[in-house]
N, C-alpha and C. Protein backbone atom coordinates (compact mmCIF):
# COMPACT_ATOMS: atom_id res chain seq x y z
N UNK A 1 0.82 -1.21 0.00
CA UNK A 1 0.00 0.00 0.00
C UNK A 1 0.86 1.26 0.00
N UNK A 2 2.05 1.07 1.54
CA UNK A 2 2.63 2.45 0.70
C UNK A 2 3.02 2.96 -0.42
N UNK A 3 3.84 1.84 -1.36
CA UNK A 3 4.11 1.57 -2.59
C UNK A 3 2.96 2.52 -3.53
N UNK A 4 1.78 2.12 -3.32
CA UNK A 4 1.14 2.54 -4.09
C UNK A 4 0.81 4.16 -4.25
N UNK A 5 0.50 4.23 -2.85
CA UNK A 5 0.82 6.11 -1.91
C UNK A 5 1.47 6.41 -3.08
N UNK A 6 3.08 5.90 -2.84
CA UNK A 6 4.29 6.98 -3.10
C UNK A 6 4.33 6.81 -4.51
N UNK A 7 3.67 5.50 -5.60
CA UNK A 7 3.45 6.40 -7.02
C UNK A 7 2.49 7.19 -7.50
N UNK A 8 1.53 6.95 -6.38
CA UNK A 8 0.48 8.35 -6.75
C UNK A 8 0.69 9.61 -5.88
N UNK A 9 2.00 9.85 -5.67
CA UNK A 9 2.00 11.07 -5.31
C UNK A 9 3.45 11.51 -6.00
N UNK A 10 4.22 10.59 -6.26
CA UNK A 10 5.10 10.93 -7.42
C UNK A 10 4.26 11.44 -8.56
N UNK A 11 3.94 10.64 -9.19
CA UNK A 11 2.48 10.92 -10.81
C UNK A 11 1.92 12.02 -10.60
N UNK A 12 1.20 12.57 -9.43
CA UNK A 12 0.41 13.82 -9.13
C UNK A 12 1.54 14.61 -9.28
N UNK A 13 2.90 14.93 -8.59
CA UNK A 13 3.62 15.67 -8.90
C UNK A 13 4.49 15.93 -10.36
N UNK A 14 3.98 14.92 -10.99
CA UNK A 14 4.60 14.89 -12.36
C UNK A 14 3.70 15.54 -13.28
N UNK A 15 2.16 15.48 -13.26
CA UNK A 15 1.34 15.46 -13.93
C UNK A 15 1.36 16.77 -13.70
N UNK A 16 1.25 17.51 -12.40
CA UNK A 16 0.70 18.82 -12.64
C UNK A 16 1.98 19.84 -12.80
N UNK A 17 3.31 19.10 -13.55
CA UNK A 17 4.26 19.93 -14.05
C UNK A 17 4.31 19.81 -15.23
N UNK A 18 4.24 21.01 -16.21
CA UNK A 18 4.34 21.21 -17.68
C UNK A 18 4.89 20.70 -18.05
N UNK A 19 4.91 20.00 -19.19
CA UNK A 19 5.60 18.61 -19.43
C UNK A 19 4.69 18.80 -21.31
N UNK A 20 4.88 17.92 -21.99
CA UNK A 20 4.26 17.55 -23.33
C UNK A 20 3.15 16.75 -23.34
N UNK A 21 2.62 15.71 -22.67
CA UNK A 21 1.49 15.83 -22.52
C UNK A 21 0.60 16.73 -21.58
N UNK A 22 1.15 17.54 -21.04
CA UNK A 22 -0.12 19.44 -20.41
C UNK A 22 -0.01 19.61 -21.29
N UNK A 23 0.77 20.13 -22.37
CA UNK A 23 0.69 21.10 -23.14
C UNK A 23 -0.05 21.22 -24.40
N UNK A 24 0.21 19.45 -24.42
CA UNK A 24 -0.70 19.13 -26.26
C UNK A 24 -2.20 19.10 -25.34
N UNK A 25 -2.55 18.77 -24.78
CA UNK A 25 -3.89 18.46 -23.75
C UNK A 25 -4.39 19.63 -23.46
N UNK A 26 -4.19 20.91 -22.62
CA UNK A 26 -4.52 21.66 -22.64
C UNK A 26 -4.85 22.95 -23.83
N UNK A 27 -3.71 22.91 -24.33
CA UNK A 27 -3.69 23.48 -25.66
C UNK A 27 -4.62 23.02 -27.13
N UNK A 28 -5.12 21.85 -27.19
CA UNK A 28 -5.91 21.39 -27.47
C UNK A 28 -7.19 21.42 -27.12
N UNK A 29 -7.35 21.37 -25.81
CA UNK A 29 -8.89 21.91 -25.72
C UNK A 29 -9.29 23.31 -25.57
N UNK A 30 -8.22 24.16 -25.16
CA UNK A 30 -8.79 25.31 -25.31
C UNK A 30 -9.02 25.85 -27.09
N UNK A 31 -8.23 25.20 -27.70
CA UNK A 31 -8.44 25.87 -29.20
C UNK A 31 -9.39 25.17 -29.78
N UNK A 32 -9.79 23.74 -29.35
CA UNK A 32 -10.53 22.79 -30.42
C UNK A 32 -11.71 22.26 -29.59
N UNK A 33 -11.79 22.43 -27.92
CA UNK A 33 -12.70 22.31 -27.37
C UNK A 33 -12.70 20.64 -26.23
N UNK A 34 -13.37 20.50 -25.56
CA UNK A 34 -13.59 19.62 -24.56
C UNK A 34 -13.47 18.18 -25.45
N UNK A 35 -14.27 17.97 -26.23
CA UNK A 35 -14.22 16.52 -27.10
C UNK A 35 -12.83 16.60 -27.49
N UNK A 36 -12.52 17.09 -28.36
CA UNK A 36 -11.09 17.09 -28.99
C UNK A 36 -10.32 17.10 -28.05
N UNK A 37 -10.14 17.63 -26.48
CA UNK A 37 -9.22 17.05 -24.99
C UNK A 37 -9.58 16.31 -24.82
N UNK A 38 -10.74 15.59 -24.83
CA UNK A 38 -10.95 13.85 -24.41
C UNK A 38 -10.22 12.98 -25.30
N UNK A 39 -10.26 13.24 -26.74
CA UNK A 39 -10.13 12.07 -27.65
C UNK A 39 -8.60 11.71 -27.47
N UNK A 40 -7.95 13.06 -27.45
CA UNK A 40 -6.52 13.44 -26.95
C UNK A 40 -5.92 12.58 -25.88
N UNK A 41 -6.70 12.62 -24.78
CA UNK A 41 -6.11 12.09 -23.55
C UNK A 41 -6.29 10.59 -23.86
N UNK A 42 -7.44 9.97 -24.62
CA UNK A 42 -7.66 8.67 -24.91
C UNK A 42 -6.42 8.18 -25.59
N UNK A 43 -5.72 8.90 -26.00
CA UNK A 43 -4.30 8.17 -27.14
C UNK A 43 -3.33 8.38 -25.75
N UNK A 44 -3.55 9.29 -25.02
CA UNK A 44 -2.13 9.47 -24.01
C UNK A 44 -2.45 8.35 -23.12
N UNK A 45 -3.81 8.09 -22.99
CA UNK A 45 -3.75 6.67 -21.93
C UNK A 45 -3.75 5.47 -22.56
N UNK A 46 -3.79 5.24 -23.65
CA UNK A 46 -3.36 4.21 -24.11
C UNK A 46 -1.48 4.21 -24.15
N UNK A 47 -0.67 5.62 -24.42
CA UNK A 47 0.40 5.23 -24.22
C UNK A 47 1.00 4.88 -23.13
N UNK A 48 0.10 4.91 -21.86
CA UNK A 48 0.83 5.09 -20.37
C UNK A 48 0.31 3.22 -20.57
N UNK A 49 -0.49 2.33 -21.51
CA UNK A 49 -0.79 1.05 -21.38
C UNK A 49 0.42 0.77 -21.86
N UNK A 50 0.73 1.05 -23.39
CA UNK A 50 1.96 0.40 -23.82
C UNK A 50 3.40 0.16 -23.14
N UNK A 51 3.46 1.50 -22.02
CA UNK A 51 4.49 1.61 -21.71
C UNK A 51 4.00 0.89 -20.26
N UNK A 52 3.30 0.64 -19.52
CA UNK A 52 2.97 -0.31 -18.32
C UNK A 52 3.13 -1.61 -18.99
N UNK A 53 2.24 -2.54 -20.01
CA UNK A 53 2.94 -3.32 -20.46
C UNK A 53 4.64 -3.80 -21.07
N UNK A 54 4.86 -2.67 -21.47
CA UNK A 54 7.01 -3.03 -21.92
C UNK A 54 7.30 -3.45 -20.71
N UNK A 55 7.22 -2.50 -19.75
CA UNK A 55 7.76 -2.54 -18.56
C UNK A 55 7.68 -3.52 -17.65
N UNK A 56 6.20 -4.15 -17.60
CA UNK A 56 6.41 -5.21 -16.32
C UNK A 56 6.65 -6.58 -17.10
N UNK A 57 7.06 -6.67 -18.44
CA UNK A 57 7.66 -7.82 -19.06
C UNK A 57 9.44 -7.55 -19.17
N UNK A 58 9.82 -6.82 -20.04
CA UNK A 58 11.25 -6.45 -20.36
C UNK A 58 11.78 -6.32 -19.13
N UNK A 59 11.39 -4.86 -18.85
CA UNK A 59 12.55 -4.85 -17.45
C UNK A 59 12.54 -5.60 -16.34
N UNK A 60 11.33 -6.08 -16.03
CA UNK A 60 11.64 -7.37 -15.14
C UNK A 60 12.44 -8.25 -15.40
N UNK A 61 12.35 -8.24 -16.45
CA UNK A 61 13.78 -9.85 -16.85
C UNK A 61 14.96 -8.99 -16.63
N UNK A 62 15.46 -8.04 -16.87
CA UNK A 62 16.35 -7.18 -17.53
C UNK A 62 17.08 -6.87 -16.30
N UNK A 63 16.15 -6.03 -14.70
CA UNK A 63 16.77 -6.13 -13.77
C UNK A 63 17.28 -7.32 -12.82
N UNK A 64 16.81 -8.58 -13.11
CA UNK A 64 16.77 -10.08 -12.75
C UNK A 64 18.05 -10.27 -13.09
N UNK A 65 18.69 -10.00 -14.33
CA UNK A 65 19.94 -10.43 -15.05
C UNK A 65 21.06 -10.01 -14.62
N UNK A 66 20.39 -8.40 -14.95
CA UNK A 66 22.14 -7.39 -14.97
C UNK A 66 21.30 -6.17 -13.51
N UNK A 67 21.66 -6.42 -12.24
CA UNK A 67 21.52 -5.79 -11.29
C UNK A 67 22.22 -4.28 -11.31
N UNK A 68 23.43 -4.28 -12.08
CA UNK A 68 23.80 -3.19 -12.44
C UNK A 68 23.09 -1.83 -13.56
N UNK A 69 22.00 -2.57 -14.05
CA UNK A 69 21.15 -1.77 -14.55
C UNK A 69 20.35 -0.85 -14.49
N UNK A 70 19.75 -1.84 -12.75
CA UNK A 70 18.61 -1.57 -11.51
C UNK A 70 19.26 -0.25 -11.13
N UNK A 71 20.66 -0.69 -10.80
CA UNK A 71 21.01 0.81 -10.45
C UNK A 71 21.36 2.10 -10.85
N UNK A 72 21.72 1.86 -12.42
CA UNK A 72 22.17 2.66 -13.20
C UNK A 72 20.62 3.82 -13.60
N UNK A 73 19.68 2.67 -13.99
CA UNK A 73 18.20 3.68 -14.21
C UNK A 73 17.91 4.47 -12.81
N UNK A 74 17.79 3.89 -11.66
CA UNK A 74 18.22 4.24 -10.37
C UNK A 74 18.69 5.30 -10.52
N UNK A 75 19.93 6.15 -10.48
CA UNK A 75 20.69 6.82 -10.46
C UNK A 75 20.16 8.00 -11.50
N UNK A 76 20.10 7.59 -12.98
CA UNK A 76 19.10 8.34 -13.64
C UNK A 76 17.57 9.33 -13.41
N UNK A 77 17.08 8.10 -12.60
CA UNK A 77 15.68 8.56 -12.45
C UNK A 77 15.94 9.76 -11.39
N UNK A 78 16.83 9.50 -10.47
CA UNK A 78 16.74 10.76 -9.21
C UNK A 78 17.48 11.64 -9.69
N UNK A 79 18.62 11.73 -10.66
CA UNK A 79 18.81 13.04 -11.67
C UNK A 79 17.84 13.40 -12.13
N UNK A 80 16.81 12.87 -13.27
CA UNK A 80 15.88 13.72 -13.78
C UNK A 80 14.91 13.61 -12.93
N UNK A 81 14.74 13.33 -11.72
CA UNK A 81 13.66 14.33 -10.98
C UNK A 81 14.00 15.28 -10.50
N UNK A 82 15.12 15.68 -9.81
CA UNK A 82 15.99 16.51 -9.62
C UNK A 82 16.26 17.96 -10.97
N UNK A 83 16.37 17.45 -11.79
CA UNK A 83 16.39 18.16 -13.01
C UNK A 83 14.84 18.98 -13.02
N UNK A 84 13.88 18.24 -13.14
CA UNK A 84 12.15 18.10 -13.48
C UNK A 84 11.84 19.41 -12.33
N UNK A 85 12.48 19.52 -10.81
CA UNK A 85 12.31 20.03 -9.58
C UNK A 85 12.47 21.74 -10.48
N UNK A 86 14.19 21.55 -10.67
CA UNK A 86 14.39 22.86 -11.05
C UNK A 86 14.23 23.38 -12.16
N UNK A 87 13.56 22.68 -13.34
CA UNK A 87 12.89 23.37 -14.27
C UNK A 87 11.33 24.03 -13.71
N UNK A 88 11.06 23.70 -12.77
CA UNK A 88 9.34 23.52 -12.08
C UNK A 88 9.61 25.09 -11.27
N UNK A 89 10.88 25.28 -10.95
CA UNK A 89 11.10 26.62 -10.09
C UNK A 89 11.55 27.49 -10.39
N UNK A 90 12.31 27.12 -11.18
CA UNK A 90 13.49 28.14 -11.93
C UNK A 90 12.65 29.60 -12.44
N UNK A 91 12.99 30.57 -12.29
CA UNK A 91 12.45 31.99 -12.70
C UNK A 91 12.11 31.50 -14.45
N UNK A 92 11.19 32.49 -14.84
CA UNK A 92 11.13 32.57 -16.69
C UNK A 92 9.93 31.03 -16.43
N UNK A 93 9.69 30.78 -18.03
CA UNK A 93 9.04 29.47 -18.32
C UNK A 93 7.85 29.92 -18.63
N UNK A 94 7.34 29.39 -19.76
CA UNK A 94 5.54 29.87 -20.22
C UNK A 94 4.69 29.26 -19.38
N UNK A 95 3.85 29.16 -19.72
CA UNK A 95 2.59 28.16 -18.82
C UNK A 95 1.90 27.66 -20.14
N UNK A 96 1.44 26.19 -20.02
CA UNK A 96 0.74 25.64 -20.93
C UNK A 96 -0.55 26.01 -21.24
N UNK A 97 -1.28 26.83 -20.07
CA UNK A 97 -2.46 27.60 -20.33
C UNK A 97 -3.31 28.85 -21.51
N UNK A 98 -1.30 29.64 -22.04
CA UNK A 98 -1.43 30.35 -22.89
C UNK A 98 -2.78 30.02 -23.62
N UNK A 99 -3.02 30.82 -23.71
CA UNK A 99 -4.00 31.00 -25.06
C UNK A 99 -3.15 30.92 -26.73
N UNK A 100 -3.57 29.86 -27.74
CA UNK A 100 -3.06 30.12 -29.08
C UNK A 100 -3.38 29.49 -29.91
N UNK A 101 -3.34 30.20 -31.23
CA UNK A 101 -4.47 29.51 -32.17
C UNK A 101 -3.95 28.54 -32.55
N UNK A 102 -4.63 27.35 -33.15
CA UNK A 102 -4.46 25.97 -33.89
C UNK A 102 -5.45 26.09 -34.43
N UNK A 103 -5.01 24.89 -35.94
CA UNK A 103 -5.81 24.33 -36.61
C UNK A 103 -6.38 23.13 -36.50
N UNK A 104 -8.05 22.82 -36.38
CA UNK A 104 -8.69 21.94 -35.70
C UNK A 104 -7.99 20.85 -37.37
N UNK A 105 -8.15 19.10 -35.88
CA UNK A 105 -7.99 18.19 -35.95
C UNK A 105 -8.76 17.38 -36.22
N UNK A 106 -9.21 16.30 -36.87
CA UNK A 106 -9.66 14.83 -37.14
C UNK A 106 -9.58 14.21 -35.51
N UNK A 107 -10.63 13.42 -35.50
CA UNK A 107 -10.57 13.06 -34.62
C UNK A 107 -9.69 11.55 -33.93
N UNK A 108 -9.38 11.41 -35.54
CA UNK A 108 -8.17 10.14 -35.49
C UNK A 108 -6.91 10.68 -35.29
N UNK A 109 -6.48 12.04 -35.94
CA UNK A 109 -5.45 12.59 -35.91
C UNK A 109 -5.07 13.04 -34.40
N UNK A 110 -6.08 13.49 -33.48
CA UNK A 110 -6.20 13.57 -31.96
C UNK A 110 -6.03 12.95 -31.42
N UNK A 111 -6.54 11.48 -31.39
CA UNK A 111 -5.92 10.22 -30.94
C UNK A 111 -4.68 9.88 -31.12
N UNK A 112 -4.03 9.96 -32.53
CA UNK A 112 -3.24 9.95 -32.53
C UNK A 112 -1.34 10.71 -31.86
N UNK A 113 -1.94 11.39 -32.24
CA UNK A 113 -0.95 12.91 -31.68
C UNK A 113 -0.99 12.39 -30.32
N UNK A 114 -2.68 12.02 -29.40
CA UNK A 114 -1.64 11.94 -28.03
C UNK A 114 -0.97 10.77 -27.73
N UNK A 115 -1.31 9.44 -28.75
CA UNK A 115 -1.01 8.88 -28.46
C UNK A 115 0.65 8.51 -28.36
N UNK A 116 1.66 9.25 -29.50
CA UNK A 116 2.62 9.82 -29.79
C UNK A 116 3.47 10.55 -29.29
N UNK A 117 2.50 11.69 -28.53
CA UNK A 117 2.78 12.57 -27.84
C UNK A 117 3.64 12.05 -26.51
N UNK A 118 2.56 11.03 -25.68
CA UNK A 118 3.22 10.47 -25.04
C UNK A 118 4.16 9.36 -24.81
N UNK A 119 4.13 8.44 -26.05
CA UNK A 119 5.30 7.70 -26.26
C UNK A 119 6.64 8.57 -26.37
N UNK A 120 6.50 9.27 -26.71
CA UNK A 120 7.46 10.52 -26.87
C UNK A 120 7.98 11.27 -25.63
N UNK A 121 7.18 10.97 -24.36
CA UNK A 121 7.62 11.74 -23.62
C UNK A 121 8.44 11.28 -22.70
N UNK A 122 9.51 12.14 -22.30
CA UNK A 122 10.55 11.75 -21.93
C UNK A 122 10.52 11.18 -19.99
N UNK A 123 9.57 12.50 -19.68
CA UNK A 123 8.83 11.46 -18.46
C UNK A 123 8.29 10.26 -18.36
N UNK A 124 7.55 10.23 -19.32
CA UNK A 124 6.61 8.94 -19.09
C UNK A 124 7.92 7.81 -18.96
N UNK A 125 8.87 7.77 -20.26
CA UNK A 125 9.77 7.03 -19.90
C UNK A 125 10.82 6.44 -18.98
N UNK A 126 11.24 7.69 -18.57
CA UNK A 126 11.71 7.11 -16.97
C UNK A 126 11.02 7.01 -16.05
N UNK A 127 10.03 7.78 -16.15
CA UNK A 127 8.88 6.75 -15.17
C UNK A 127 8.66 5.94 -14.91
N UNK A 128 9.04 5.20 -15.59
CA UNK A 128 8.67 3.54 -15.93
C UNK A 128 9.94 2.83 -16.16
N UNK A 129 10.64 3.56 -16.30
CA UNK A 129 12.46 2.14 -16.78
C UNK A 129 12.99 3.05 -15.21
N UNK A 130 12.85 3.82 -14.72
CA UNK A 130 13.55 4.17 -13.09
C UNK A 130 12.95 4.90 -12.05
N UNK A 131 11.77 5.11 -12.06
CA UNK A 131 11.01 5.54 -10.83
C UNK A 131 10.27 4.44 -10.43
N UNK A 132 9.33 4.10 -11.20
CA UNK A 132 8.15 2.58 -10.57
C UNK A 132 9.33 1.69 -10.46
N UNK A 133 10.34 0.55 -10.82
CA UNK A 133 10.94 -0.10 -10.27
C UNK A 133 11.28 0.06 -9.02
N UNK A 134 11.60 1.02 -8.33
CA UNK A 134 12.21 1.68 -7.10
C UNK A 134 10.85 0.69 -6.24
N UNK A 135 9.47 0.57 -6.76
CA UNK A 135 9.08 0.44 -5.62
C UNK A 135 8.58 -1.20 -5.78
N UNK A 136 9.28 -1.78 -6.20
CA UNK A 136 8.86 -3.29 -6.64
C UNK A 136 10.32 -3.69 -5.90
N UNK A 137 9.40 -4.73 -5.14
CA UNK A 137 9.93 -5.68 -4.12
C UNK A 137 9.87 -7.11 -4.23
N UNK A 138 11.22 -7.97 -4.76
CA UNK A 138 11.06 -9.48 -5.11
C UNK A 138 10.02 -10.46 -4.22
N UNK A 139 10.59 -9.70 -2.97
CA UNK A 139 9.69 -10.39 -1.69
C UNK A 139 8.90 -10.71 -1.53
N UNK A 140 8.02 -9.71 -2.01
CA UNK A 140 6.29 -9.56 -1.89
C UNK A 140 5.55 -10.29 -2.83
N UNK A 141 6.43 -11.07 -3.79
CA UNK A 141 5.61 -11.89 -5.29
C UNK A 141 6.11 -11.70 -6.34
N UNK A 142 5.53 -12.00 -7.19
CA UNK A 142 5.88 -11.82 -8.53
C UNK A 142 5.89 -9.99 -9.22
N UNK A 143 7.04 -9.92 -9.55
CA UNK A 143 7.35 -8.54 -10.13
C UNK A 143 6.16 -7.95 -11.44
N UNK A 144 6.51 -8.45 -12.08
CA UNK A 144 5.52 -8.08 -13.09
C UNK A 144 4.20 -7.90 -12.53
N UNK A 145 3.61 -8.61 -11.38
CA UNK A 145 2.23 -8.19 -10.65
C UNK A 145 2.36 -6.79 -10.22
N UNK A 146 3.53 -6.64 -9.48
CA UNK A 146 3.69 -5.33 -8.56
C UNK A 146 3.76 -4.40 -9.42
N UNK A 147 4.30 -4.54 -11.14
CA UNK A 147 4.26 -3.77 -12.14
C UNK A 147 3.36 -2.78 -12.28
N UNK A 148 2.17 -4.21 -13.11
CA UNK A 148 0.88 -4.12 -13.20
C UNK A 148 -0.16 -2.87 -12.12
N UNK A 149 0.36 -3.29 -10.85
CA UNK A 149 -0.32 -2.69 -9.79
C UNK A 149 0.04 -1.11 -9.93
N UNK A 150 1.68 -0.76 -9.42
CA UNK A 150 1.62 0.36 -9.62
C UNK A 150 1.78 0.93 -10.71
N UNK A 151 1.69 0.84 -11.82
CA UNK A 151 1.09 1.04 -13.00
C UNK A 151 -0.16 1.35 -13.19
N UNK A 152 -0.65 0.95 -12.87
CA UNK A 152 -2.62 0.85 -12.93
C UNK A 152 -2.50 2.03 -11.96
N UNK A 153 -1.69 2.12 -10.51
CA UNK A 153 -2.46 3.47 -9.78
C UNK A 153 -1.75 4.96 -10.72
N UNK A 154 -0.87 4.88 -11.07
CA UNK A 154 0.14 5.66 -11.53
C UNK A 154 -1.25 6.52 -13.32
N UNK A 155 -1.60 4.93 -14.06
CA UNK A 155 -2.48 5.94 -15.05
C UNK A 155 -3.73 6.55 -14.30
N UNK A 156 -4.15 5.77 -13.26
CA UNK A 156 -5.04 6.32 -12.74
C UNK A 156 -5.28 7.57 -12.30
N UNK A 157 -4.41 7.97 -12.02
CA UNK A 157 -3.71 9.54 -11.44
C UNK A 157 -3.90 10.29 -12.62
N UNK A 158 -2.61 10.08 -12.94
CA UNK A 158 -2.46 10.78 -14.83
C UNK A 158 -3.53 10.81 -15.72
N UNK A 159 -4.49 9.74 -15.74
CA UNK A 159 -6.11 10.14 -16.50
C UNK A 159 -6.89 11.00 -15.63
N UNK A 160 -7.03 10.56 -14.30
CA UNK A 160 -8.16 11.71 -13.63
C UNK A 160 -7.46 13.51 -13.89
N UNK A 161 -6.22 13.14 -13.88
CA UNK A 161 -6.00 14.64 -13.30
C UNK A 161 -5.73 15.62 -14.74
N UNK A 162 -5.34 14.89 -15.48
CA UNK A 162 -5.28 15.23 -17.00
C UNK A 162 -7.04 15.34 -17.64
N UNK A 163 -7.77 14.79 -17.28
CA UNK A 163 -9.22 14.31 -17.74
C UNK A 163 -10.05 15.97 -16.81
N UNK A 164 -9.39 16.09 -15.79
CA UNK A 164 -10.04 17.13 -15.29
C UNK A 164 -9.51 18.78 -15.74
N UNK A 165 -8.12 18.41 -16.30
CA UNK A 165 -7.16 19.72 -16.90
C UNK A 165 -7.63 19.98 -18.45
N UNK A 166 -8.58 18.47 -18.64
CA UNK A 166 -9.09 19.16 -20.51
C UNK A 166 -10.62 19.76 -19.71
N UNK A 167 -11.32 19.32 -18.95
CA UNK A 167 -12.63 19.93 -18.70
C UNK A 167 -12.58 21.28 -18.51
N UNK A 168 -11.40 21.56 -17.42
CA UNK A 168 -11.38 22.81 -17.54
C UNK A 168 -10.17 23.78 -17.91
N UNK A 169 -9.73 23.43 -18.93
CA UNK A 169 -8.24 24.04 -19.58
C UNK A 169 -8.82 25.51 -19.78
N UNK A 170 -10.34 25.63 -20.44
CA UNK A 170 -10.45 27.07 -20.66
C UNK A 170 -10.64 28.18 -19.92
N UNK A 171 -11.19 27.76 -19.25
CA UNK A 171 -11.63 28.38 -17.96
C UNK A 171 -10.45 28.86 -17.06
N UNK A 172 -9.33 27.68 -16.52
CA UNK A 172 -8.61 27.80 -16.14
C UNK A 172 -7.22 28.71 -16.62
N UNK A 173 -7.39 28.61 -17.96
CA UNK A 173 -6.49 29.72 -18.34
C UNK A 173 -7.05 31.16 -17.97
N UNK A 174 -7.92 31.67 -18.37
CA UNK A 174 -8.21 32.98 -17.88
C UNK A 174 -8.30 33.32 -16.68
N UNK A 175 -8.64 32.29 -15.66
CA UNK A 175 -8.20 32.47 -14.09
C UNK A 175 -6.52 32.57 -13.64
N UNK A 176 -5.72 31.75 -14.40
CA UNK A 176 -4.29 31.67 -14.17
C UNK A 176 -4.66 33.31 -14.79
N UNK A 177 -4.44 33.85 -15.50
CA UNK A 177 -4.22 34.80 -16.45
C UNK A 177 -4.37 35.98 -15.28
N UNK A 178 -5.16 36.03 -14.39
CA UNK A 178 -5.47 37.05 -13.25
C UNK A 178 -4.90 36.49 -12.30
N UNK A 179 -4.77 35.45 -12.15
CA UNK A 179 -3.96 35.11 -10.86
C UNK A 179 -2.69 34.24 -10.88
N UNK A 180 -1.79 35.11 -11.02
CA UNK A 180 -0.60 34.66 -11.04
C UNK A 180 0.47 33.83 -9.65
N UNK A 181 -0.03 34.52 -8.55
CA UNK A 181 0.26 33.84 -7.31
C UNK A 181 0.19 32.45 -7.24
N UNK A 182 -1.09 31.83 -7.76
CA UNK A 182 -1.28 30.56 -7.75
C UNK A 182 -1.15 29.70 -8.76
N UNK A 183 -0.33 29.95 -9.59
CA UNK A 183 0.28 29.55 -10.42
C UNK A 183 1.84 29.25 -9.96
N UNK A 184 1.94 30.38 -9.33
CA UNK A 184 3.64 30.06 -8.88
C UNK A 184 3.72 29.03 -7.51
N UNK A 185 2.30 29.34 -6.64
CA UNK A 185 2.11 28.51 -5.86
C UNK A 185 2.05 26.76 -6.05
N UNK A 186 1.59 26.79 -7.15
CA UNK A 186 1.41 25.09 -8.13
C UNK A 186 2.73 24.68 -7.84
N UNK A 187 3.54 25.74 -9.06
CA UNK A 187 4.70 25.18 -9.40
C UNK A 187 5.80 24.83 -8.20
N UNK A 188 6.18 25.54 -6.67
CA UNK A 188 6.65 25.35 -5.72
C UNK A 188 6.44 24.14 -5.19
N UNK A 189 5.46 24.09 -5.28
CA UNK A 189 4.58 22.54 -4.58
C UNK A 189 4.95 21.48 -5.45
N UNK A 190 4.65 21.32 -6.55
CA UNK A 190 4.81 20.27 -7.79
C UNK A 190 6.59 20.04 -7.71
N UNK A 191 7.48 21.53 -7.43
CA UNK A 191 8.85 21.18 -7.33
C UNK A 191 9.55 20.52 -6.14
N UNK A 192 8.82 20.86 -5.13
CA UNK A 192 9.45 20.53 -3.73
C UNK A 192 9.23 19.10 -3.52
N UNK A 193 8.32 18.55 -4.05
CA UNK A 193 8.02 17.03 -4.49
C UNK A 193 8.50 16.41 -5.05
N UNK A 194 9.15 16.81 -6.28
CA UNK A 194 9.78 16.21 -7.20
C UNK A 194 11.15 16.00 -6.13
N UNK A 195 11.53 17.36 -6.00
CA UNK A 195 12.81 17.91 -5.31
C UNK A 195 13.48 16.38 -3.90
N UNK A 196 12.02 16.57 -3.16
CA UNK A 196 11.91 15.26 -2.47
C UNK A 196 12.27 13.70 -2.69
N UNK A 197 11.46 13.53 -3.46
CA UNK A 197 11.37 12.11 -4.51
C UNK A 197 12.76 12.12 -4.80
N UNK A 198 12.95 12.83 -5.59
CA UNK A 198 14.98 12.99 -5.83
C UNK A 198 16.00 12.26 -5.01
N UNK A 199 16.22 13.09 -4.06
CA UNK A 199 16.67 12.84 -3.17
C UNK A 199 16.46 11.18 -2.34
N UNK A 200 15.17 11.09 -1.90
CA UNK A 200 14.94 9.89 -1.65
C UNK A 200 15.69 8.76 -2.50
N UNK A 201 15.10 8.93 -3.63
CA UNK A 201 15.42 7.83 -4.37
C UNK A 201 17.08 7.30 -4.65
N UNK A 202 17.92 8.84 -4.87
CA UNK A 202 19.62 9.03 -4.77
C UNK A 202 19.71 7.87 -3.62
N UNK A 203 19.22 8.10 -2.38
CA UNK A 203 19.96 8.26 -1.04
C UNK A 203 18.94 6.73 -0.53
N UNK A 204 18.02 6.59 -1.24
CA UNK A 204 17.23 4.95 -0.52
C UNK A 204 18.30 3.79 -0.97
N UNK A 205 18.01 2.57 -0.27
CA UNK A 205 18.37 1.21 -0.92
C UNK A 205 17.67 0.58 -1.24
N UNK A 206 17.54 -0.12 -2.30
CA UNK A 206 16.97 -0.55 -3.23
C UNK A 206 16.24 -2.08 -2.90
N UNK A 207 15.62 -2.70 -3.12
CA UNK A 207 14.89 -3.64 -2.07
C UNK A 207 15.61 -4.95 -2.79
């Protein structure tokens, strides 16, 4: 159970930092509307399947073999959260909320794009080859189950909270737009988490 906690509160802190899937997601529904952010997010959660499936087959064998791997993604993953922290704080940076025009999409082409979008993204990927391993334990059973598991809470996160950022992307931009405090307030919070997680993960041992 904690296991599960600490990838849905890693994911929450990932999700609500600007990243390429906020940006095609939000930016998408404010120009093309609420359907066209659903169809969108439907291709991005199918990529968070593909990449939950690679993962609790490949790298399970993969860290089984070469233990030096375990640690090497290890080592990776708490750099780029670390990295992820201080892009999240750092002065300057747009917000994905902007307002800007696009040209409307097909609704296959929407699917597509997110689905792309997020194979593409560079989070999602170490997410999955060096953050979720961190919390899979030989002990407890079969790996690929524990995969499965925090995987499943991890899209769960990432669809609700993404699913609620296309409902109200429009809205929410013109409120960011007047209120800038809480915007910077997001981003502190979303960094000091990451910032956290970092660290932990550098400085834990590995089960």
């Amino acid at each position: 159970m904690q296991s599960l906690v600490a990838v849905a509160v890693i994911e929450l802190g990932l999700v609500l930092t600007p990243g390429p899937n906020m940006i095609y997601l939000t930016s998408r529904s404010i120009s093309q509307g609420r359907r066209a952010g659903m169809i969108s997010l439907a291709g991005v959660a199918l990529g968070f399947v593909v990449y939950l499936a690679a993962a609790a087959t490949g790298l399970t064998a993969l860290f089984a073999a070469v233990p030096e791997a375990y640690h090497a993604v290890k080592l990776a993953g708490a750099a780029y959260l670390a990295w992820l922290a201080w892009q999240v704080v750092r002065p300057g940076g747009g917000s994905p909320f902007e307002m800007r025009p696009l040209s409307s999409h097909s609704a296959r082409r929407l699917f597509g794009m997110g689905l792309v979008t997020n194979l593409l993204n560079p989070k999602i990927a170490l997410l999955y080859a060096a953050l979720i391993p961190q919390f899979v334990d030989p002990a407890l059973g079969a790996t690929w189950w524990q995969f499965l598991q925090l995987g499943s809470a991890q899209i769960a996160v990432a669809v609700a909270v993404n699913g609620l950022l296309v409902l109200t992307a429009a809205a929410t931009a013109g409120y960011l737009a007047q209120h800038r405090r809480i915007l910077a307030v997001q981003r502190y919070v979303s960094g000091s988490l990451l910032g956290f997680f970092a660290v932990k993960m550098a400085v834990g041992k590995p089960a």
